[in-house]
Protein backbone atom coordinates (compact mmCIF):
# COMPACT_ATOMS: atom_id res chain seq x y z
CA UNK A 1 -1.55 55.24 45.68
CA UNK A 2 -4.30 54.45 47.61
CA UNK A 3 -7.22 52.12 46.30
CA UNK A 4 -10.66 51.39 47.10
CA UNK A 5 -13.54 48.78 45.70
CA UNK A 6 -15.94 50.75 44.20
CA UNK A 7 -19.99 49.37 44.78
CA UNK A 8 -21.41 49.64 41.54
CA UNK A 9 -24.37 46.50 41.83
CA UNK A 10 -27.78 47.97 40.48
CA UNK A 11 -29.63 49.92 42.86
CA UNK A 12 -27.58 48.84 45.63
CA UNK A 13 -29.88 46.32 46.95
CA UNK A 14 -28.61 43.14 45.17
CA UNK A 15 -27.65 40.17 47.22
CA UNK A 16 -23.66 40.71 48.86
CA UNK A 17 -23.10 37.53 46.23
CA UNK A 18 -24.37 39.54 43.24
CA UNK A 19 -22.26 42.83 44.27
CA UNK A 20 -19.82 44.40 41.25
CA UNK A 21 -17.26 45.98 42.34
CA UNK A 22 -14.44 48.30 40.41
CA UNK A 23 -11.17 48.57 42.01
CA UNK A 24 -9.92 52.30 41.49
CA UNK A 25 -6.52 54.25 42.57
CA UNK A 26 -6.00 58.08 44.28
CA UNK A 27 -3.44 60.11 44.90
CA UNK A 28 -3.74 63.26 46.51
CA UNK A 29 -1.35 66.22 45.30
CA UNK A 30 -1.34 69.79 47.27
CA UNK A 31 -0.05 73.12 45.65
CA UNK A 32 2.74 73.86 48.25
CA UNK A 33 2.58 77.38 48.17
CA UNK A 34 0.09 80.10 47.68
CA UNK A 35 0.87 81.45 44.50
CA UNK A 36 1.22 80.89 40.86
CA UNK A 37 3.20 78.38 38.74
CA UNK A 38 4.60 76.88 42.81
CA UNK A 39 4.90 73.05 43.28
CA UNK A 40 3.29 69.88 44.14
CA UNK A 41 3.75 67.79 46.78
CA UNK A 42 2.18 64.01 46.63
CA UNK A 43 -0.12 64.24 49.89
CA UNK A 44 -0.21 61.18 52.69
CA UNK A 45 -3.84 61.52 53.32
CA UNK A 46 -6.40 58.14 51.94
CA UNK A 47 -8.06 60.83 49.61
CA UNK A 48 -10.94 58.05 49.80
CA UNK A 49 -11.81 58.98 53.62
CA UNK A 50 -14.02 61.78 51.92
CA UNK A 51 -16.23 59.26 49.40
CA UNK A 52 -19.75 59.80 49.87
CA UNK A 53 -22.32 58.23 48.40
CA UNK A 54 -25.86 59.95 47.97
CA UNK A 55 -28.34 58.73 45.48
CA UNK A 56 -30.24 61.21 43.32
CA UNK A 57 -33.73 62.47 43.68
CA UNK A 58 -36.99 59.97 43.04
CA UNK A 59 -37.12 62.13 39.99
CA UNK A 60 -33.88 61.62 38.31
CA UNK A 61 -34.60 60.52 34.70
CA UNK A 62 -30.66 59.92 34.20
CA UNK A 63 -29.55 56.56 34.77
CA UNK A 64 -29.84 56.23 38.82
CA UNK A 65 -26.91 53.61 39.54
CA UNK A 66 -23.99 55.98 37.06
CA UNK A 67 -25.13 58.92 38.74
CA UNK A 68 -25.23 57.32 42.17
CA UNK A 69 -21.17 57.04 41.85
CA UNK A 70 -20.60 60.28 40.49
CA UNK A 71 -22.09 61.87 43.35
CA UNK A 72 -19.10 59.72 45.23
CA UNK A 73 -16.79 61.32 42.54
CA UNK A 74 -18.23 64.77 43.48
CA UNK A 75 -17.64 64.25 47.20
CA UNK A 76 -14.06 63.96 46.40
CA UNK A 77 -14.22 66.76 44.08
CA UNK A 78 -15.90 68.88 47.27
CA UNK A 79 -13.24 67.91 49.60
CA UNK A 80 -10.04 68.00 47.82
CA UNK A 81 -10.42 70.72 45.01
CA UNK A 82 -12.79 73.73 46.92
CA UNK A 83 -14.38 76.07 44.43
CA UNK A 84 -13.49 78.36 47.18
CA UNK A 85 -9.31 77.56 47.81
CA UNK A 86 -6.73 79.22 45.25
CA UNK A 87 -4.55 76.46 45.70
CA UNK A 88 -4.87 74.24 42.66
CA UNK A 89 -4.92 70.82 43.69
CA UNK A 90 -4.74 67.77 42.09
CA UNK A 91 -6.46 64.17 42.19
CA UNK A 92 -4.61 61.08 39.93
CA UNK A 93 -7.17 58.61 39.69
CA UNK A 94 -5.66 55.11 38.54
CA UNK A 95 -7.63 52.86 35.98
CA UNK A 96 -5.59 49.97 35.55
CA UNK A 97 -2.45 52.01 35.31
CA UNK A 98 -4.37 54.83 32.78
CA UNK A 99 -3.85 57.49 34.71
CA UNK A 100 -6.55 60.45 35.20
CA UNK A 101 -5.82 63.89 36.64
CA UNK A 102 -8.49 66.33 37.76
CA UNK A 103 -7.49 69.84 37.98
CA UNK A 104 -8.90 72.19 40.94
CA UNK A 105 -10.48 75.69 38.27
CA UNK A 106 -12.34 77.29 41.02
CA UNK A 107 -15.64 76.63 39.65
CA UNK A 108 -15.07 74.03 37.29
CA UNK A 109 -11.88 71.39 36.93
CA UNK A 110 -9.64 70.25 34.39
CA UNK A 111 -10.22 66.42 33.66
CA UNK A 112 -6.73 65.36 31.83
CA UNK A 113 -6.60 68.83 29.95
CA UNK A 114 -10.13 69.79 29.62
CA UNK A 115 -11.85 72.28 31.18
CA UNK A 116 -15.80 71.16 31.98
CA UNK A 117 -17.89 71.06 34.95
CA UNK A 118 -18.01 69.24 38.21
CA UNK A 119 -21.06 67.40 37.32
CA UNK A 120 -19.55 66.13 33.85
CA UNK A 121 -16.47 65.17 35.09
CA UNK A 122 -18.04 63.21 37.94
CA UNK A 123 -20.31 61.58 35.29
CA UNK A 124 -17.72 60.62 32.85
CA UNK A 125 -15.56 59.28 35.82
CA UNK A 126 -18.72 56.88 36.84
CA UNK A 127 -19.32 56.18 33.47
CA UNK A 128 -15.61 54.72 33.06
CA UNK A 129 -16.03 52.81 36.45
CA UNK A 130 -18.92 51.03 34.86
CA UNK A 131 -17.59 50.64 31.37
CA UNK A 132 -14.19 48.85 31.73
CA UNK A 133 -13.38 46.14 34.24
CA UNK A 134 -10.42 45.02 36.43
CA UNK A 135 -9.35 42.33 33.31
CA UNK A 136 -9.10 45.42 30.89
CA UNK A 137 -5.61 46.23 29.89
CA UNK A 138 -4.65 50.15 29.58
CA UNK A 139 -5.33 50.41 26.32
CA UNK A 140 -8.55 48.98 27.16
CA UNK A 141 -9.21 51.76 29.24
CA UNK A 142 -7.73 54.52 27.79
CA UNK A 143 -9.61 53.59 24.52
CA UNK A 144 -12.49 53.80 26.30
CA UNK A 145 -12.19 56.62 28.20
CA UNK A 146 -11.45 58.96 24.99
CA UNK A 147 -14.73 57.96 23.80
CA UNK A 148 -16.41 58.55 26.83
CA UNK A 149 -15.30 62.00 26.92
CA UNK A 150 -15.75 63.14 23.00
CA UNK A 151 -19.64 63.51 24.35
CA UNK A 152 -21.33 64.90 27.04
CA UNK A 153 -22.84 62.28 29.27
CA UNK A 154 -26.36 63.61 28.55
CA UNK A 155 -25.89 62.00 24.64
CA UNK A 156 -24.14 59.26 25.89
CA UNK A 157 -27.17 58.28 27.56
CA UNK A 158 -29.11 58.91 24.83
CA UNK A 159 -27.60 56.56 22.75
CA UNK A 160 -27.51 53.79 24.75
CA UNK A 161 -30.71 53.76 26.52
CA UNK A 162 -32.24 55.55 23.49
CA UNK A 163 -33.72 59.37 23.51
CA UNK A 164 -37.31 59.71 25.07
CA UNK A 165 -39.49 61.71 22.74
CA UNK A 166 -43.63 62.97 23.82
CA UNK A 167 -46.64 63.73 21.53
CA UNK A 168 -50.04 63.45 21.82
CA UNK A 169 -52.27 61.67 19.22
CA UNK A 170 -56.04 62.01 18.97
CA UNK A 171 -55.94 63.48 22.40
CA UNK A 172 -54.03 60.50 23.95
CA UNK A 173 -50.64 61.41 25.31
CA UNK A 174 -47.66 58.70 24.18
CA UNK A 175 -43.91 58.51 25.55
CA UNK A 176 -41.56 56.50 23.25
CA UNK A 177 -37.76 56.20 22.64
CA UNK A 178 -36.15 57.05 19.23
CA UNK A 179 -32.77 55.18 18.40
CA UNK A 180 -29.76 57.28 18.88
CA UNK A 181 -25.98 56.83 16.94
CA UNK A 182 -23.05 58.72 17.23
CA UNK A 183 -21.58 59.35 13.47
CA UNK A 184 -18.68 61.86 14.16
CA UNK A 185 -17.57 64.42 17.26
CA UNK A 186 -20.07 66.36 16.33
CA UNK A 187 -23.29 64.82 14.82
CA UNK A 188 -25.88 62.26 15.83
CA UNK A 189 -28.37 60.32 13.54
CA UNK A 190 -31.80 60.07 15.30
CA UNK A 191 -33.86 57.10 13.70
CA UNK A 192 -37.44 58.50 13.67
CA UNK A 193 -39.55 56.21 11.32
CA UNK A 194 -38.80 52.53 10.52
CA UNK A 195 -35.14 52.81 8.53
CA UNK A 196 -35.07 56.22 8.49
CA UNK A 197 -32.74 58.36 10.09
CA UNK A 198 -32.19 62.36 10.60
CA UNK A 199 -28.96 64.52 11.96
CA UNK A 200 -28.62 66.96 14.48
CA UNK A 201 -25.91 68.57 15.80
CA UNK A 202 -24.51 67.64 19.12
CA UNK A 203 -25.20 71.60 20.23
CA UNK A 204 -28.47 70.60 18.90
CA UNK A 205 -29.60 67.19 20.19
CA UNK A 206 -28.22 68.68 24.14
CA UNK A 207 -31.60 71.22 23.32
CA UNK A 208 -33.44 68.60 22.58
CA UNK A 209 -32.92 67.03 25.50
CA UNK A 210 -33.21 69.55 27.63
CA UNK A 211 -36.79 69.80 27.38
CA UNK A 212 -37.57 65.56 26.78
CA UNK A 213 -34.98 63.94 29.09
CA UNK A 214 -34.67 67.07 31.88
CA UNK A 215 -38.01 68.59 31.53
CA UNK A 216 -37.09 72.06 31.14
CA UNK A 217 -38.87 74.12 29.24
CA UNK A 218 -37.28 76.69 27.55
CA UNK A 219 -35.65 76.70 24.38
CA UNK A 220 -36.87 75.82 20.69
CA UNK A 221 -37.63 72.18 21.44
CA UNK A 222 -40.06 72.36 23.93
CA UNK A 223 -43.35 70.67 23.11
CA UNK A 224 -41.69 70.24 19.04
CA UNK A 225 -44.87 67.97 17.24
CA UNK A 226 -43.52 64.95 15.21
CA UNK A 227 -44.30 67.03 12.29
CA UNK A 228 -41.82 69.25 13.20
CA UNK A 229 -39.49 67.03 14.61
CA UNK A 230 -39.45 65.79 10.86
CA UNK A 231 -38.54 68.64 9.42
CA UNK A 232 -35.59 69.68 12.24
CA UNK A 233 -34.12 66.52 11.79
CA UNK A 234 -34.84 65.60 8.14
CA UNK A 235 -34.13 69.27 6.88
CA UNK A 236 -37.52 69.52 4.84
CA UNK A 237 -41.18 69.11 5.62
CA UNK A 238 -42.63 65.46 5.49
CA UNK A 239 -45.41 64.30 3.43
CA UNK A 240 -48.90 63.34 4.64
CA UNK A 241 -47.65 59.65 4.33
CA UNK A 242 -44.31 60.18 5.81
CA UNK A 243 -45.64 61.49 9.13
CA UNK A 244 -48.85 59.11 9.00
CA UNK A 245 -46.05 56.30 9.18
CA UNK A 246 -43.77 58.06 11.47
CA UNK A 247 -46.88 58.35 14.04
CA UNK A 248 -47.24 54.35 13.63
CA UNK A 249 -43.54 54.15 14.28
CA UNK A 250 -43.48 56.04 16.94
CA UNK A 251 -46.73 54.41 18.67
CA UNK A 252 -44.71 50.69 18.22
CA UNK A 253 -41.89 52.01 20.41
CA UNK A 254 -43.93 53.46 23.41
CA UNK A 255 -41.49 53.82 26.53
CA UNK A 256 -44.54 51.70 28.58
CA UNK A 257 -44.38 49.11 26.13
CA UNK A 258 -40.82 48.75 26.17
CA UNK A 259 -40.24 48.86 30.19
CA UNK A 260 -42.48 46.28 30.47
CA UNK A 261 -40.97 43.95 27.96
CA UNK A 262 -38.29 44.44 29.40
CA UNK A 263 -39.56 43.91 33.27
CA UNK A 264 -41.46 40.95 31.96
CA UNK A 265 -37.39 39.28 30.94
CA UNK A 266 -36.41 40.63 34.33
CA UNK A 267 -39.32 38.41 35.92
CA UNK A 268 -38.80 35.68 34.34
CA UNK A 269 -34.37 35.44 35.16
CA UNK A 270 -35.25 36.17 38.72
CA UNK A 271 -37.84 33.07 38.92
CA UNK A 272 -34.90 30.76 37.18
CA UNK A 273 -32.43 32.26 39.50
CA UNK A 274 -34.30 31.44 42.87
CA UNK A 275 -36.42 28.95 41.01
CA UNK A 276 -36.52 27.16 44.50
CA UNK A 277 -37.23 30.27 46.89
CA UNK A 278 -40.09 32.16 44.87
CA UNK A 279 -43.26 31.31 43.39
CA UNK A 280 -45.55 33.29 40.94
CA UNK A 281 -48.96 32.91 40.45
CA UNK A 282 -51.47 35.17 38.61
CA UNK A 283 -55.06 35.22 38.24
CA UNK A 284 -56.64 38.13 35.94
CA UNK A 285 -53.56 40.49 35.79
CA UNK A 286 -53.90 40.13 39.56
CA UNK A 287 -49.83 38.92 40.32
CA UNK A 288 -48.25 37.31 43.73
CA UNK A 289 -44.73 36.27 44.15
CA UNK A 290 -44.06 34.16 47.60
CA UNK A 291 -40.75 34.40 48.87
CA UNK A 292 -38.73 32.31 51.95
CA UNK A 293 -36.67 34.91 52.84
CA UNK A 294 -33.98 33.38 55.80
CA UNK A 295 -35.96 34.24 58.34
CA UNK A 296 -39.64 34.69 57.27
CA UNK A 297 -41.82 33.93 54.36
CA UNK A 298 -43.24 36.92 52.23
CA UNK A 299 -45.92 38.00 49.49
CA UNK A 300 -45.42 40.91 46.98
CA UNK A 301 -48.35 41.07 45.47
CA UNK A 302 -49.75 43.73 41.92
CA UNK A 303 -52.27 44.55 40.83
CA UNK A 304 -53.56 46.19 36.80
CA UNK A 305 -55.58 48.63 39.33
CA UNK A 306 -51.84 50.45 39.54
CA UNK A 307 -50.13 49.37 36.22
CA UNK A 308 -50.62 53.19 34.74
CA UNK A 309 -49.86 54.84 37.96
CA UNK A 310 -46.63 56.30 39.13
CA UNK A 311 -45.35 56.22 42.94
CA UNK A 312 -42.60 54.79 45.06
CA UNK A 313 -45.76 51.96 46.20
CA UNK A 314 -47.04 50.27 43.27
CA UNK A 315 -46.79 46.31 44.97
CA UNK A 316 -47.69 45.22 48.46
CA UNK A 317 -45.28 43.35 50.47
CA UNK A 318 -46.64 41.03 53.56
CA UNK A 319 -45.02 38.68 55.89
CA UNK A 320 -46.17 35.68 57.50
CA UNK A 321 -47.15 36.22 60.81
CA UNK A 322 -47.09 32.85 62.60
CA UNK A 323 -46.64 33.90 66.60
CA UNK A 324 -49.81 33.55 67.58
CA UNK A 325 -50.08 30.28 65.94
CA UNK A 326 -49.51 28.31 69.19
CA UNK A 327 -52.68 29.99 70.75
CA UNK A 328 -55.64 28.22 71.55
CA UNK A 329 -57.46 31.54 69.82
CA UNK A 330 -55.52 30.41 66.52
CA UNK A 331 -56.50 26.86 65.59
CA UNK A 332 -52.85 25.84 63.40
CA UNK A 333 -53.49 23.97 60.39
CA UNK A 334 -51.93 22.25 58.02
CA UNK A 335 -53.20 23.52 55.05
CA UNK A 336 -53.28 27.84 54.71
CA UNK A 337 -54.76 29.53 51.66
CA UNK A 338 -53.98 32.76 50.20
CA UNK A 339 -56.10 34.81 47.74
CA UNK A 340 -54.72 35.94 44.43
CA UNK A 341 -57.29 38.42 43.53
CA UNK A 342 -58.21 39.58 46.96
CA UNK A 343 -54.44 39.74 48.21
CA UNK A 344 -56.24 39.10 51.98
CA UNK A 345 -55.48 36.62 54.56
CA UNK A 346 -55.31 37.07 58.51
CA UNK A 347 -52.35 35.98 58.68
CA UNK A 348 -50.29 38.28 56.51
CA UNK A 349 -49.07 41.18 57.59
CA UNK A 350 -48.67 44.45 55.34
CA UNK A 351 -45.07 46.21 55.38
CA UNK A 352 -43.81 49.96 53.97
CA UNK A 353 -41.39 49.37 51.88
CA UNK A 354 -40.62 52.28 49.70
CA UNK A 355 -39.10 52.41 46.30
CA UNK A 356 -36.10 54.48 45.87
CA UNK A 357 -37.66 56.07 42.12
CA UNK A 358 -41.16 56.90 41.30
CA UNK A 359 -40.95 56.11 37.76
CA UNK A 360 -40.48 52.53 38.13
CA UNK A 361 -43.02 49.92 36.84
CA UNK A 362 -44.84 47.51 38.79
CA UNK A 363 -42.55 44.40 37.95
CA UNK A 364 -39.12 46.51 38.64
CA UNK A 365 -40.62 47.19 41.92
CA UNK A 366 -41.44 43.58 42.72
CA UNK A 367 -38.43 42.49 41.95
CA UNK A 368 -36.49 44.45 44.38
CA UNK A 369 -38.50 43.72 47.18
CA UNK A 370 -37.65 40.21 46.01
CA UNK A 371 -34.11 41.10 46.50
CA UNK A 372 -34.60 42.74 50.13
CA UNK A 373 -37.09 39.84 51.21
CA UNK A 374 -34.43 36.84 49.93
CA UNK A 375 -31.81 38.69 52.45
CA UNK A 376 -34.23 39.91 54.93
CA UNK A 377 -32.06 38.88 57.89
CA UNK A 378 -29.69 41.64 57.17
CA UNK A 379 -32.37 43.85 55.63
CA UNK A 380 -34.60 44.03 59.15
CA UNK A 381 -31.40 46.19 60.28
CA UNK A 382 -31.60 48.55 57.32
CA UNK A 383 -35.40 48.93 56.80
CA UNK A 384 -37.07 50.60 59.70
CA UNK A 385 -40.71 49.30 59.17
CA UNK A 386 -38.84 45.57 58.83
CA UNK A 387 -36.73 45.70 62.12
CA UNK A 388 -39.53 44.73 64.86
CA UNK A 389 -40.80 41.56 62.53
CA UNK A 390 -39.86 38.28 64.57
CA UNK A 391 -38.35 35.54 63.53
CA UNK A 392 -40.93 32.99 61.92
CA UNK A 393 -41.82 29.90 64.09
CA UNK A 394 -44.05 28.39 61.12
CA UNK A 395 -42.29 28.32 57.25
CA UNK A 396 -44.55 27.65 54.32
CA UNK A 397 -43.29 24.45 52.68
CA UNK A 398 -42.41 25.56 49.27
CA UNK A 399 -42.88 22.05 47.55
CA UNK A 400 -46.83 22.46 48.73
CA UNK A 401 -48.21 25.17 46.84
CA UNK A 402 -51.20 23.98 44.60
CA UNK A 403 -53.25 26.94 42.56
CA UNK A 404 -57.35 25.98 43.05
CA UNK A 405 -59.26 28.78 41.12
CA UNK A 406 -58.48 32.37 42.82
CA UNK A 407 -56.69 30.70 45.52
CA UNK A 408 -53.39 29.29 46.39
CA UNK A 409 -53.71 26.29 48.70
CA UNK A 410 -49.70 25.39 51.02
CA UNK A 411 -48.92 23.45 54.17
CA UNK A 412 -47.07 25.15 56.91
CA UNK A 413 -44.02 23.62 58.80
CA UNK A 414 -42.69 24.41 63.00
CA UNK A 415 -39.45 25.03 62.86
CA UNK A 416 -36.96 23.33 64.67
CA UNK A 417 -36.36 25.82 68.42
């Protein structure tokens, strides 16, 4: 048995002391001979040489980190059992000593007895990694894993990140999330008004996301009004009232609302984390973070001008650029200022930094160039538009900053040669 660390930090761009890792076991079985019912021998080949990692498209709706490590599970899945080989091979994956087979079907595999997809199996695989631990016990796991696989991955994303729903109201398009429960193998409950809560079958709810979490649109859900979204799920029409309140419901748990509640807590752990390496300062919705990163200082700066907008640039990152300081053209002072509204300065440079998603609010976006500006040492070597930046000569002392009005007022430090 062969075993490898799996990476399964958020995003991938965490600080090496933040990283997660799941520690996972392969074997490798071949079909000796080609033809039916012949045996298996246990293969000497690291079946993890072939683990790939590729992260989804900017458009993925899905959760981006699971699906990241399926696409490592489908690498495998490529490599060992071809859709194209007659030989049915055989991977035993080993989760704490709950063992997993995956059967080569040509087209499709056989994941401990069932017959499903590539794509599901990978998911439900990367879905385990990131639902038990090392500490878990088999029973642990294999409890787990049953449960994991008595739904497609599609609901069990639903319920817990909650299943997006679209209407418009009054002309004015709104995005929420409806509460989702499993209550058997084969029905949901769907919770759309305050404490009340419709069924669908799981055949049904995989239609309904079709069209709301995958954007397709065919079938009878496409474009369904909360009128008749009532009806589908309640089994009979809803009174005036009943929808009137269902609207108001549905308004209260708009998907914006939520993702920035929820980028707002994210803000606010990250500046108690590195409460001594980052500073945030606001003036009229107009937002700057300044981070010492090891080797330079940096800016991310937002503004509400992009808060409704979606693209992989919503902030602006800029570094310090101090190597001219020495200059008799650039008179060094102690004391530098930065604008908060404005975002201008001479002496900060702009950088392209790209965000892996388009969907992701301003704050999420922040936040990870946080996390690549802390580490930006090693970052320079991984980020193209970061690799010529210099080494710093002057650091912004981070026990100066004073906020005057608009403007951010800090004292500047040479660093030891």
């Amino acid at each position: 048995m062969f075993y490898k660390l799996i990476n399964l930090t958020t995003r991938g761009v965490d600080r090496r002391s933040d990283t997660v890792q799941r520690r996972i076991g392969i074997e490798v079985y071949e079909e000796s001979e080609w033809r039916k019912n012949s045996q298996y021998r246990l293969s000497s080949y690291n079946g993890w040489r072939h683990w790939a990692i590729k992260t989804p498209r900017p458009s993925f709706k899905m959760d981006f980190t699971v699906e990241t490590v399926a696409n490592g599970f489908k690498s495998l899945f490529t490599a060992h059992l071809s859709s194209t080989n007659n030989r049915k091979n055989i991977l035993l994956f080993d989760f704490n000593d709950f063992h997993i087979s995956v059967k080569n079907a040509r087209g499709s595999v056989v994941l401990n007895g069932q017959t499903m997809t590539r794509t599901i199996a990978a998911r439900h695989l990367a879905a385990l990694c990131f639902q038990t631990k090392d500490t878990y016990t088999r029973e642990e796991v294999r409890d787990k894993f049953f449960k994991i696989i008595s739904i497609p991955p599609d609901v069990n994303y639903a319920i817990i990140n909650r299943a997006p729903y679209s209407f418009y109201k009054e002309g004015k398009y709104i995005k929420c999330r409806l509460n989702v429960k499993q209550i058997s193998s084969k029905e949901v409950a769907l919770e759309i008004s305050e404490g009340v809560w419709g069924t669908l079958t799981i055949k049904q709810f995989l239609g309904y996301l079709s069209h709301y979490l995958h954007g397709t649109n065919r079938g009878s859900w496409a474009f369904t009004s909360p009128e008749r979204l009532y009806e589908r799920v309640m089994g009979k029409e809803g009174r005036e009232s009943d929808i009137k309140v269902m609207k108001s419901f549905l308004i209260q748990n708009r998907t914006s609302d939520l993702v920035n509640e929820r980028a707002e807590v994210l803000l606010k752990e990250t500046l108690e984390k590195h409460s001594g390496k980052i500073k945030h300062y606001s003036v009229r919705s107009n937002n700057i973070l300044f981070v010492q990163g090891i080797e330079n200082d940096w800016v991310i700066r937002w503004s509400p001008y992009n808060s409704d907008k979606e693209g992989r640039q919503l902030v602006r990152t800029q570094y310090l650029e101090t190597s001219m300081m020495d200059t008799a053209a650039c008179s060094l002072t102690k004391e530098k200022s930065y604008s908060i509204a404005r975002g201008e300065d001479d002496n900060w440079i702009g950088v392209c930094v790209d965000n892996l998603q388009t969907n992701s609010p301003q704050v999420d976006q922040a936040i990870s160039r946080v996390l690549v500006c802390l580490n930006d040492k090693a970052t320079k070597q991984m980020v193209s538009t970061m690799r010529s930046i210099d080494s710093a000569k002057y650091r912004i002392d981070f026990d100066s900053f004073i906020q005057k009005e608009e403007n951010v007022i800090f004292s500047l430090k040479r660093m030891a040669k």
